[in-house]
C-alpha atoms as a PDB file:
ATOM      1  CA  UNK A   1     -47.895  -5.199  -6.374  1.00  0.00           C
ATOM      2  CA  UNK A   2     -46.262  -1.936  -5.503  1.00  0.00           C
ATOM      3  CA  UNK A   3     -42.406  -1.336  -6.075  1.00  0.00           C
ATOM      4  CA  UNK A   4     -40.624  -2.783  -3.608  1.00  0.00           C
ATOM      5  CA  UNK A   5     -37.413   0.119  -3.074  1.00  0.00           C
ATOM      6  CA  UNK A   6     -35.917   1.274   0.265  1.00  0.00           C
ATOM      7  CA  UNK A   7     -36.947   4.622   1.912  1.00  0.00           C
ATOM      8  CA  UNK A   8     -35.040   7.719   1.617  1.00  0.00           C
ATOM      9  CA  UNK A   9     -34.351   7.413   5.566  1.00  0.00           C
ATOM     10  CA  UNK A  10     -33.222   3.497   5.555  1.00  0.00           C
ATOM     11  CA  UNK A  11     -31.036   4.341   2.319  1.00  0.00           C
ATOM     12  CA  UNK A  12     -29.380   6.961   4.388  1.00  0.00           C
ATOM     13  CA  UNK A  13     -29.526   5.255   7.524  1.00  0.00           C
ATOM     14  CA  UNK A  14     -27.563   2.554   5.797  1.00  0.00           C
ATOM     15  CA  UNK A  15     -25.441   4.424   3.855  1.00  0.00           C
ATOM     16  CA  UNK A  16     -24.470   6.042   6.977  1.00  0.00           C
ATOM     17  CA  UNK A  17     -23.700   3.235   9.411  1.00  0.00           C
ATOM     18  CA  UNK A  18     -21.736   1.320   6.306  1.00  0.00           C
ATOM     19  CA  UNK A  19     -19.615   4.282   5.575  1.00  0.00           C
ATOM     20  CA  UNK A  20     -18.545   4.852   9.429  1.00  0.00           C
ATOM     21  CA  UNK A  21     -17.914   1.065  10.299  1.00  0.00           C
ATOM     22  CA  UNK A  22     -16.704  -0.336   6.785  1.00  0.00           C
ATOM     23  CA  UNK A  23     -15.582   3.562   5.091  1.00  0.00           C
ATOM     24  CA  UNK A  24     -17.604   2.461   1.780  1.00  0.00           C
ATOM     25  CA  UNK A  25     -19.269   5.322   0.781  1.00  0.00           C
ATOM     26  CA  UNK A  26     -23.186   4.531  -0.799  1.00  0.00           C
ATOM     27  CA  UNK A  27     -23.680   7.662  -2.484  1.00  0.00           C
ATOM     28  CA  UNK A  28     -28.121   7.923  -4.157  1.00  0.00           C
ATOM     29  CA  UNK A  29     -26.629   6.205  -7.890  1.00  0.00           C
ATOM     30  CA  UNK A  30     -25.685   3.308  -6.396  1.00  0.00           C
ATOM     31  CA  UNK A  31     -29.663   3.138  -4.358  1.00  0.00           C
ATOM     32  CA  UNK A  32     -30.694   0.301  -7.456  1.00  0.00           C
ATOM     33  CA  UNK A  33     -27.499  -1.801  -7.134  1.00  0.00           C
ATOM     34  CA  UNK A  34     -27.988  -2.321  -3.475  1.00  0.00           C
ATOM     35  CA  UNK A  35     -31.652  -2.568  -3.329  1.00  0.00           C
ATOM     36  CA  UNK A  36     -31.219  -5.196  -5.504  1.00  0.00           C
ATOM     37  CA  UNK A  37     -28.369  -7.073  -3.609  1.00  0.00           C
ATOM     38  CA  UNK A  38     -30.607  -6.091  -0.283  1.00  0.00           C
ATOM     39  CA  UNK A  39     -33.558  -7.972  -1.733  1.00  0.00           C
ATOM     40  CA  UNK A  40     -31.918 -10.930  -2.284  1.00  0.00           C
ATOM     41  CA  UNK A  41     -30.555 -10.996   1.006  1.00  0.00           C
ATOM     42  CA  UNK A  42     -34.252 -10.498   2.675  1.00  0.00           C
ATOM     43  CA  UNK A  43     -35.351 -13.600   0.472  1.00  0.00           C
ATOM     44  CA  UNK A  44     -32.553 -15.587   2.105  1.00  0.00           C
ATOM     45  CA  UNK A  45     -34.504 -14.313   5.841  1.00  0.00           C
ATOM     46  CA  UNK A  46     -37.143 -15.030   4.877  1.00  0.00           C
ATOM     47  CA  UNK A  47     -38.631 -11.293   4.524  1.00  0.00           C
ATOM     48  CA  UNK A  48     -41.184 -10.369   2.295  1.00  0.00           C
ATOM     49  CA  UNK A  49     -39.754  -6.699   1.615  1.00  0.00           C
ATOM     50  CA  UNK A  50     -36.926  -4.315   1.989  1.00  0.00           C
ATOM     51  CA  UNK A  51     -38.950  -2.464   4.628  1.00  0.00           C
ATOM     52  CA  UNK A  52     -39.452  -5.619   6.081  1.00  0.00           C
ATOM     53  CA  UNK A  53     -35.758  -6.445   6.531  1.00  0.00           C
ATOM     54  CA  UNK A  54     -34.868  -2.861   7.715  1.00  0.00           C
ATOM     55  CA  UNK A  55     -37.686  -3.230  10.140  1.00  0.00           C
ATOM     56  CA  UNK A  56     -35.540  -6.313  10.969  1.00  0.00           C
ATOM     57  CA  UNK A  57     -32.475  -4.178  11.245  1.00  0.00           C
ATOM     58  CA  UNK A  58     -33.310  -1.690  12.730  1.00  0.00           C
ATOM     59  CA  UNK A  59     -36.552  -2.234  14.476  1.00  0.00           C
ATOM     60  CA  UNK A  60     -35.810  -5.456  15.867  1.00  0.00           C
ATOM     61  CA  UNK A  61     -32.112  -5.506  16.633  1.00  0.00           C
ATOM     62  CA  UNK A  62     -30.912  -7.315  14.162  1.00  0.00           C
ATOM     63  CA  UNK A  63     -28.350  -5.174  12.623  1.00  0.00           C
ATOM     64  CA  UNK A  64     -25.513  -6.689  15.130  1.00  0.00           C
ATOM     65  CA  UNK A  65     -26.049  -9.955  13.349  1.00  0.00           C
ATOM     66  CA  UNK A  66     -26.698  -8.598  10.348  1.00  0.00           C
ATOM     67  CA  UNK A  67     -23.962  -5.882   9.555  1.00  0.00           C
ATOM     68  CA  UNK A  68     -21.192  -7.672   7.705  1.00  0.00           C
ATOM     69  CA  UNK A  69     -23.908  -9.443   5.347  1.00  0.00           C
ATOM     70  CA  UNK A  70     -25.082  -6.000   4.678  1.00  0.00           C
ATOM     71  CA  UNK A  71     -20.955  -5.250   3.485  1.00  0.00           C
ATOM     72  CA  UNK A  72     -20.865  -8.362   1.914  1.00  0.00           C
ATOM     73  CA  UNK A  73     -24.239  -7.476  -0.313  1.00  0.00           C
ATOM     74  CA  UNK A  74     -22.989  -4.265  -1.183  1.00  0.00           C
ATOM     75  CA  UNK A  75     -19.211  -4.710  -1.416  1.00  0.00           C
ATOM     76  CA  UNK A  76     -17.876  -4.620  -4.658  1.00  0.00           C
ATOM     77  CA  UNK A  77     -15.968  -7.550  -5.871  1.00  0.00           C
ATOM     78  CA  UNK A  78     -14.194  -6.647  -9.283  1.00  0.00           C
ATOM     79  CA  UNK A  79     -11.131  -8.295  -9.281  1.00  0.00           C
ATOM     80  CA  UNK A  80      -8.887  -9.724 -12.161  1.00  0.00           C
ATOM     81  CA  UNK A  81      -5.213 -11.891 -12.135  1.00  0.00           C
ATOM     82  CA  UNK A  82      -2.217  -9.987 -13.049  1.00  0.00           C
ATOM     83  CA  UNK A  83      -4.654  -6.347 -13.104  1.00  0.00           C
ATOM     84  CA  UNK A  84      -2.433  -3.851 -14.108  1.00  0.00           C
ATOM     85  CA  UNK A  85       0.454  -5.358 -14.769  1.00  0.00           C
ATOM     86  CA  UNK A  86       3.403  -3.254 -14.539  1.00  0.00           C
ATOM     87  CA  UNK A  87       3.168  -3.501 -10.820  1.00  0.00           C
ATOM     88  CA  UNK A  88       3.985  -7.001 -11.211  1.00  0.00           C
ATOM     89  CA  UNK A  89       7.207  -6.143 -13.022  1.00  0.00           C
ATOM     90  CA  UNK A  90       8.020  -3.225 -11.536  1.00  0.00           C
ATOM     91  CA  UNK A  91       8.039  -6.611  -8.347  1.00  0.00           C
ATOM     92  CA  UNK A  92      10.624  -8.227  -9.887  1.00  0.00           C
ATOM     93  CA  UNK A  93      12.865  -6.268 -11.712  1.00  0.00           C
ATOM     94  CA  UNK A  94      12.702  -2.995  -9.510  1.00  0.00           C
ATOM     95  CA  UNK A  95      11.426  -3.850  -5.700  1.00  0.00           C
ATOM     96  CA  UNK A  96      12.795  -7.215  -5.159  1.00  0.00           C
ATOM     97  CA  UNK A  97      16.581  -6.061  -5.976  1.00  0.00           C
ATOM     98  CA  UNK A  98      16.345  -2.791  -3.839  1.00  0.00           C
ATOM     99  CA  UNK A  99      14.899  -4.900  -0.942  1.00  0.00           C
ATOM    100  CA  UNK A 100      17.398  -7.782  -1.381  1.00  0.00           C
ATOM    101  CA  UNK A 101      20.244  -5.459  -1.244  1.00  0.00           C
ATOM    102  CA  UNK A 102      19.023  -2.301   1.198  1.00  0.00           C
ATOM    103  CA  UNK A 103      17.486  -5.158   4.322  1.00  0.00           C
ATOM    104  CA  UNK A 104      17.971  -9.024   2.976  1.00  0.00           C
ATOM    105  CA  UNK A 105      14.013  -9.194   2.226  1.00  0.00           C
ATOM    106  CA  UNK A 106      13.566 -12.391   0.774  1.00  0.00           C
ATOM    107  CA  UNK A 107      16.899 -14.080   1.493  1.00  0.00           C
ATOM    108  CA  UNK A 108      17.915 -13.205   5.482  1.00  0.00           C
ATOM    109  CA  UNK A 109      13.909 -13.605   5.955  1.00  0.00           C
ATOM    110  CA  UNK A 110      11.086 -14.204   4.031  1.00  0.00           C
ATOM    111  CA  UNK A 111       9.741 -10.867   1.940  1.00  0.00           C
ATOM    112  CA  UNK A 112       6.973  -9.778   3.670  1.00  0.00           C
ATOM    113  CA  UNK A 113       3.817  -8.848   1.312  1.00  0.00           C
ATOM    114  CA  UNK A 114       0.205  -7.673   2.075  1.00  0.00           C
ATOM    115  CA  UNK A 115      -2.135  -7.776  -0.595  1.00  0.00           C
ATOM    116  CA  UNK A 116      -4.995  -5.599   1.384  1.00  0.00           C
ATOM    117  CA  UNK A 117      -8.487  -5.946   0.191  1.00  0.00           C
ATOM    118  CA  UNK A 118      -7.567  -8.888  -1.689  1.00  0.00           C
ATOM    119  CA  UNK A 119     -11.391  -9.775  -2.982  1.00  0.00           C
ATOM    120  CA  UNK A 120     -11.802 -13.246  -4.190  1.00  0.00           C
ATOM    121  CA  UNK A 121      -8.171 -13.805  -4.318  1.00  0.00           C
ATOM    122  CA  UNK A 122      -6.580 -13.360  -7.691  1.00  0.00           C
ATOM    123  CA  UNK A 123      -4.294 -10.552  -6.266  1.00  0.00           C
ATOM    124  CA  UNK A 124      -2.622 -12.732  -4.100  1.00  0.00           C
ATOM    125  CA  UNK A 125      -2.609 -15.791  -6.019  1.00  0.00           C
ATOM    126  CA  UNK A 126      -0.680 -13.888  -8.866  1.00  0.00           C
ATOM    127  CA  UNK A 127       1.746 -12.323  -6.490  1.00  0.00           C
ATOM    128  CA  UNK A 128       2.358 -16.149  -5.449  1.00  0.00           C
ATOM    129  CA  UNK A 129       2.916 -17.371  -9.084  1.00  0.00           C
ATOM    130  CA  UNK A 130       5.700 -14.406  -9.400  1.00  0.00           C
ATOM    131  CA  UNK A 131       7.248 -14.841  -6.637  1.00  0.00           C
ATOM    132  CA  UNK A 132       7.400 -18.514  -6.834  1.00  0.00           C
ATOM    133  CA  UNK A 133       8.988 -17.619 -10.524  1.00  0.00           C
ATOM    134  CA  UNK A 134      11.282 -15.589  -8.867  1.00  0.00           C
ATOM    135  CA  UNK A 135      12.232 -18.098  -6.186  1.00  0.00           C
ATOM    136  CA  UNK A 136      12.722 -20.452  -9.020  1.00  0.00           C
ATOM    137  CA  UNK A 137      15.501 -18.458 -10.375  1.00  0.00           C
ATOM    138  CA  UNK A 138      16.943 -17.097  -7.298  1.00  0.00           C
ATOM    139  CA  UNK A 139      17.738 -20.127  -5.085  1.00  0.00           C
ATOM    140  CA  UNK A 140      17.378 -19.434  -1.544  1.00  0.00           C
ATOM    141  CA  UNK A 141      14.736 -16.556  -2.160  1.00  0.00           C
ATOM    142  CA  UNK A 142      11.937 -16.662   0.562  1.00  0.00           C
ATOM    143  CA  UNK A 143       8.380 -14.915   0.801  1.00  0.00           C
ATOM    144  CA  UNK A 144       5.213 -14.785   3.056  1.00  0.00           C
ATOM    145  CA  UNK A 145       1.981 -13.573   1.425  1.00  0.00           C
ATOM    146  CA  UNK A 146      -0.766 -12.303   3.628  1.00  0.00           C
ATOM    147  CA  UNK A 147      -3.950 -11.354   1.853  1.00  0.00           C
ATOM    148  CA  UNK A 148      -6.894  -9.853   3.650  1.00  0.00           C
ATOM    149  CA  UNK A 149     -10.570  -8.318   2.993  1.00  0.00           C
ATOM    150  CA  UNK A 150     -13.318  -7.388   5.076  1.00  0.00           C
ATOM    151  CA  UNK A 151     -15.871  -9.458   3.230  1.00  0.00           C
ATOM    152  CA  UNK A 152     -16.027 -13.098   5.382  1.00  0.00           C
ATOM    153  CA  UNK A 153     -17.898 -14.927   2.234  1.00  0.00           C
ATOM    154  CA  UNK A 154     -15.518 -13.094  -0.596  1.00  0.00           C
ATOM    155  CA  UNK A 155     -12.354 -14.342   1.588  1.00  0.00           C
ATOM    156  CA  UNK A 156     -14.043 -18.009   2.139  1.00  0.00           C
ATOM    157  CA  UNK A 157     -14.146 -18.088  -1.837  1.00  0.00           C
ATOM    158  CA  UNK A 158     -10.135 -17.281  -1.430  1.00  0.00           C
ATOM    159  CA  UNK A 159      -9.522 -19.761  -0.115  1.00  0.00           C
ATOM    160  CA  UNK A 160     -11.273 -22.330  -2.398  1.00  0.00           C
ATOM    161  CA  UNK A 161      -9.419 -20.852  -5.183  1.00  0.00           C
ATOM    162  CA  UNK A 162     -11.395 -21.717  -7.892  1.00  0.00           C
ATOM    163  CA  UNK A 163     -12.194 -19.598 -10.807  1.00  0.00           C
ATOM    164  CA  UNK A 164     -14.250 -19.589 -13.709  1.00  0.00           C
ATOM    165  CA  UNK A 165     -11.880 -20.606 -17.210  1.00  0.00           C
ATOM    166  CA  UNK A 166     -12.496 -17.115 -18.674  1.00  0.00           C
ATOM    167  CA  UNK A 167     -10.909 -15.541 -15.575  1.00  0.00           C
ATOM    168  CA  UNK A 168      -7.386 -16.661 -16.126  1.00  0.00           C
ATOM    169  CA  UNK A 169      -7.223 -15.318 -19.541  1.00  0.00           C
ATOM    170  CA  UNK A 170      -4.242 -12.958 -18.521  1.00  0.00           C
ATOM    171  CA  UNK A 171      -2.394 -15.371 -16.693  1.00  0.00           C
ATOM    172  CA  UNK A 172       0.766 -16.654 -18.927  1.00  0.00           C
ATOM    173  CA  UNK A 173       0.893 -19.841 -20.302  1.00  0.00           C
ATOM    174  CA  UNK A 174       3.822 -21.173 -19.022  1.00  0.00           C
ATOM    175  CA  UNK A 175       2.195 -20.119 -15.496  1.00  0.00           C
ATOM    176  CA  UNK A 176      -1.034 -21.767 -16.314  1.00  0.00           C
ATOM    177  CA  UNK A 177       0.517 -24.642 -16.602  1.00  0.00           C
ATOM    178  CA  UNK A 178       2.397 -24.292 -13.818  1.00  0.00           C
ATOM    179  CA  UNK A 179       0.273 -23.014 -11.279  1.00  0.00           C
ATOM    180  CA  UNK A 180      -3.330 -23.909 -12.452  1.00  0.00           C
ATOM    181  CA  UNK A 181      -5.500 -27.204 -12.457  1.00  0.00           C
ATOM    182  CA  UNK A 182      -8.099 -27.339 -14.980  1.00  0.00           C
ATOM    183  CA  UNK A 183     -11.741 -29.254 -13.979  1.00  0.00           C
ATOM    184  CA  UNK A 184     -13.232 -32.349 -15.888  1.00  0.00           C
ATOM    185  CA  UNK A 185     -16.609 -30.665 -15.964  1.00  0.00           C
ATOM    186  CA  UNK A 186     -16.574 -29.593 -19.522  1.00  0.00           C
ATOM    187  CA  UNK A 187     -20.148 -27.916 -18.862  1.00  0.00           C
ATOM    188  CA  UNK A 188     -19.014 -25.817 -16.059  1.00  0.00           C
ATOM    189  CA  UNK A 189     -15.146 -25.134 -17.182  1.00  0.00           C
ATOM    190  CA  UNK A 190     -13.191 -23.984 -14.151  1.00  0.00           C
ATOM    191  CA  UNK A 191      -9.755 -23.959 -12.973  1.00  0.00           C
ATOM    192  CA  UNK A 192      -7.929 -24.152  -9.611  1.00  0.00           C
ATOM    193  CA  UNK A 193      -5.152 -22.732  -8.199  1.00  0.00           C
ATOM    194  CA  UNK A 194      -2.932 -25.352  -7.238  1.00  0.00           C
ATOM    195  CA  UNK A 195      -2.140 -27.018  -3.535  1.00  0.00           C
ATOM    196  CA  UNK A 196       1.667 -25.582  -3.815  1.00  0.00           C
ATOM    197  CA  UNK A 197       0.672 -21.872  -4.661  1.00  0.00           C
ATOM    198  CA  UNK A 198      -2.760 -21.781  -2.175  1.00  0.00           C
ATOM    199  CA  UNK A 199      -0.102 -22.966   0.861  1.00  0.00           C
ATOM    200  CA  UNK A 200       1.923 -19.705   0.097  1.00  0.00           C
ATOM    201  CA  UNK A 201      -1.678 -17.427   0.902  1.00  0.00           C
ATOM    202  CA  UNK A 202      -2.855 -16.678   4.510  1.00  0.00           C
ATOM    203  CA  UNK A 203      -6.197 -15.185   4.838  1.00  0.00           C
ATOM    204  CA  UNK A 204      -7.593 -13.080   7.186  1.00  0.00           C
ATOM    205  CA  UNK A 205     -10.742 -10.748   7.713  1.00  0.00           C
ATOM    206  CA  UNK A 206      -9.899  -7.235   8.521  1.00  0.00           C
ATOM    207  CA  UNK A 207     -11.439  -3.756   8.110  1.00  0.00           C
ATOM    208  CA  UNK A 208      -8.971  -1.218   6.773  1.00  0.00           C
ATOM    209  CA  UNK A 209     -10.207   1.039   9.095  1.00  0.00           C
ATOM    210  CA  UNK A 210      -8.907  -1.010  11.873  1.00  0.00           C
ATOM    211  CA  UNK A 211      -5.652   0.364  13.120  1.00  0.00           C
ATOM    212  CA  UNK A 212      -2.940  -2.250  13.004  1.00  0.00           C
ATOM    213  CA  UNK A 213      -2.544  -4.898  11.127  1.00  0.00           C
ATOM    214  CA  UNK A 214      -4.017  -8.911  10.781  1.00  0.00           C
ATOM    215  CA  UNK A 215      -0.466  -9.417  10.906  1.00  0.00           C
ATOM    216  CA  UNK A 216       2.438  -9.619  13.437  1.00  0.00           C
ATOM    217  CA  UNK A 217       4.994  -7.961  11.760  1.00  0.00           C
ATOM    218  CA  UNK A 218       6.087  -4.986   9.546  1.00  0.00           C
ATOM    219  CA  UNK A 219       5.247  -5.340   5.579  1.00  0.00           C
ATOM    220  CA  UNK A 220       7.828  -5.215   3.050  1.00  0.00           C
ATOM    221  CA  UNK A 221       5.444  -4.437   0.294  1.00  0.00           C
ATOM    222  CA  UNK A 222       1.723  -3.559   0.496  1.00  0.00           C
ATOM    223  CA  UNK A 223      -0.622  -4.086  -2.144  1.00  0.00           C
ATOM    224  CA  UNK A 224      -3.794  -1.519  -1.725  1.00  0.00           C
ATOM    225  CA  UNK A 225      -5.534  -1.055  -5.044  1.00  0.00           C
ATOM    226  CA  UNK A 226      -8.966   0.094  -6.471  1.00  0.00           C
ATOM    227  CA  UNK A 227     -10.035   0.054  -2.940  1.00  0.00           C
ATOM    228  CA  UNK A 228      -9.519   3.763  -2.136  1.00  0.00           C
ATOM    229  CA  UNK A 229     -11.906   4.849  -4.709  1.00  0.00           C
ATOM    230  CA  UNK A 230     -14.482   3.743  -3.043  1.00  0.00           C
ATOM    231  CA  UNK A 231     -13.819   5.714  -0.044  1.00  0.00           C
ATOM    232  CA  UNK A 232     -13.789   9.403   1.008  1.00  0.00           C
ATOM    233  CA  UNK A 233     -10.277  11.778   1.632  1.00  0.00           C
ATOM    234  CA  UNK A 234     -10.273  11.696   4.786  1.00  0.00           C
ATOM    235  CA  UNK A 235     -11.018   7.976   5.124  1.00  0.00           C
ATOM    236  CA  UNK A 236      -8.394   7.805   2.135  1.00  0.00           C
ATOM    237  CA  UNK A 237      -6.190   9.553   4.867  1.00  0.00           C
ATOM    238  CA  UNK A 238      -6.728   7.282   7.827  1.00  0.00           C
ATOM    239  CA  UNK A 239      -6.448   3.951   5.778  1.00  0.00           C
ATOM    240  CA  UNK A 240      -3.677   4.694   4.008  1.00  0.00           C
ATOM    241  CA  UNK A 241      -1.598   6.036   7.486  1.00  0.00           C
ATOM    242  CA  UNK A 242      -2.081   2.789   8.805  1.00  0.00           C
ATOM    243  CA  UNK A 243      -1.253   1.134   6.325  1.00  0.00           C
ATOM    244  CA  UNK A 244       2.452   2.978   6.229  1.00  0.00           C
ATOM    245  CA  UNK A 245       2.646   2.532  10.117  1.00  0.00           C
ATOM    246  CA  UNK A 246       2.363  -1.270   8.785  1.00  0.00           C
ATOM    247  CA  UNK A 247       5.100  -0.639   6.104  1.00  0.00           C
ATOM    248  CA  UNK A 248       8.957  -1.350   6.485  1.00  0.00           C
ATOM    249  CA  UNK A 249      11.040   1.965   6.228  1.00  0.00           C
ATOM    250  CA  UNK A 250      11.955   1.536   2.536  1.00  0.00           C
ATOM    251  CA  UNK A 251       8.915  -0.801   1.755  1.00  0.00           C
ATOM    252  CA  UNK A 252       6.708   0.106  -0.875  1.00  0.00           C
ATOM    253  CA  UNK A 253       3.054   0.872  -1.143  1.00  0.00           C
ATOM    254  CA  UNK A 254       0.854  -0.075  -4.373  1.00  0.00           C
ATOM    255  CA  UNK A 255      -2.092   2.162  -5.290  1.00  0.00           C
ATOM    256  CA  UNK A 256      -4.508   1.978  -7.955  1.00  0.00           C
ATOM    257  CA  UNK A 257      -3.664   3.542 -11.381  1.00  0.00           C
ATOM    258  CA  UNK A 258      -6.926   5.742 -11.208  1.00  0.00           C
ATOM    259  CA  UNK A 259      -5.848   6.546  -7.063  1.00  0.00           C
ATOM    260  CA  UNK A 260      -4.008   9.142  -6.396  1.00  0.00           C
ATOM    261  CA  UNK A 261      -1.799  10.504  -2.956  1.00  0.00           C
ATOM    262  CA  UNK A 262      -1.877  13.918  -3.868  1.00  0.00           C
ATOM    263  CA  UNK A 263      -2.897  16.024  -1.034  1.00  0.00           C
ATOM    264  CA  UNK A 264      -2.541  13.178   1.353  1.00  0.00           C
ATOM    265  CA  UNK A 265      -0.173  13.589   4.252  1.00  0.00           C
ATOM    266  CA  UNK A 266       1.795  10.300   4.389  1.00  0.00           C
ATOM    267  CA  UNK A 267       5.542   9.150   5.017  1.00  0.00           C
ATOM    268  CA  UNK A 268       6.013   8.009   1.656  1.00  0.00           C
ATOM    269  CA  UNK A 269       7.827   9.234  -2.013  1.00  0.00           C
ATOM    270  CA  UNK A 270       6.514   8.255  -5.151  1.00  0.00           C
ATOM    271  CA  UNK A 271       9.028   6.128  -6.862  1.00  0.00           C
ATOM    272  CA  UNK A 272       6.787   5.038 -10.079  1.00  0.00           C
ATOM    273  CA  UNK A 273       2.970   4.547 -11.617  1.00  0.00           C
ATOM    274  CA  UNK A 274       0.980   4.510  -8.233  1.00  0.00           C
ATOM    275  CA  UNK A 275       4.275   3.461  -6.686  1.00  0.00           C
ATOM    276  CA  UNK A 276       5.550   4.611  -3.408  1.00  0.00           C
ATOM    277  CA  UNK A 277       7.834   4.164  -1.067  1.00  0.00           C
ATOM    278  CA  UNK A 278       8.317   4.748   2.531  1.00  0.00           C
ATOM    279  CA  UNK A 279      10.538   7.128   4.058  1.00  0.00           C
END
């Protein structure tokens, strides 16, 4: 049986219509990766081949249907809880107070936070477990966490909330016990976040390179990390000047440690590690 690979023109043909509707680029070293998230998708149709399912999308129409299980195939979905940290406390002991005190965030009304590209969820289920800490200690302390993604099956997992044991190694004890529910199944060990914590999470599909927001207001505090990697400068530029146009004056953005704003044109001032805040 011959190899069964994608052609030089459906790799680029792909590549191309994924990078202008979704702003992932699919440069020739990831070709393997996808081909082999591609073929598993064709066995799911029903297709024999890759050449049979791009024949399918783009012989016979079926890219409209198909297009966001093509994203969902090749999106990547590394994620971890409390992934690089010293955002986290940079939260509490640095953002939090300046809000409080410079606009009532989180005691006049709720604090606002987007975690954008949120993957399977543990972004925005750790942001719940500190803020919930931090409404513990500060009576009267509100938030509103919106978390969104432009994968429909990675956000559906979300909202289950449940994660394989190994997963919540970083999580804190004291907020494991807190905030996590441990399964029976001692073959398949998994936890789940619990009911208190997943009511504190709205979900919602967008595409960064929407303009606007899934959300009706302004964001205190945006969450956008190890996301812009994956995209080129001058997508880079139009995601993340939406993004401020969704930000508070004086709310802060949160980049990647390996991202960087240099050379971007954007209404913010870096304040910390991939910290920045808007003008």
């Amino acid at each position: 049986m011959a190899p069964d690979h994608l052609t030089e023109r459906d790799y680029a043909q792909l590549a191309e219509i994924v990078e202008r509707h979704a702003g992932i680029k699919m440069p020739v070293g990831k070709r393997l990766m996808v081909e082999g998230r591609l073929r598993r998708r064709a066995r799911a149709l029903g297709l024999p081949s890759l050449n049979a399912y791009c024949h399918y999308l783009f012989g016979q129409g079926g890219l409209d249907d198909e297009f966001q299980q093509v994203v969902d195939a090749i999106t990547t979905n590394k994620t971890d809880f409390f992934r690089e940290p010293i955002h986290f406390e940079r939260l509490v002991d640095t953002i939090i107070p300046d809000l409080l005190d410079s606009t009532g965030a989180g005691r006049s009304r709720p604090l606002d936070v987007w975690s954008a590209a949120c993957s399977s969820g543990p972004e925005p289920y750790t942001l719940a477990m500190v803020l919930s800490d931090v409404a513990a200690e500060r009576p009267g302390f509100r938030f509103s966490i919106g978390a969104s993604d432009i994968s429909h099956d990675i956000l559906q997992a979300a909202a289950r909330a449940v994660y394989p044991e190994q997963m919540i190694e970083p999580v804190p004890q004291d907020m494991r016990r807190r905030y996590l529910l441990r399964s029976r199944d001692q073959e398949r060990p998994t936890v789940r976040i619990c009911p208190e914590l997943r009511q504190q999470v709205t979900f919602r599909d967008f595409n960064l390179l929407t303009k606007g927001s899934p959300w009706q207001r302004p964001m205190d505090v945006i969450f956008c990390r190890n996301v812009l990697i994956y995209f080129s400068p001058e997508t880079q530029q139009a995601v993340l000047a939406n993004l401020c146009d969704s930000l508070r004056s004086g709310g802060y953005l949160l980049v990647g440690h390996s991202e960087s704003l240099n050379n971007l044109d954007l209404p913010v001032t870096p304040v910390g590690p991939a910290m920045y805040r808007r003008k």
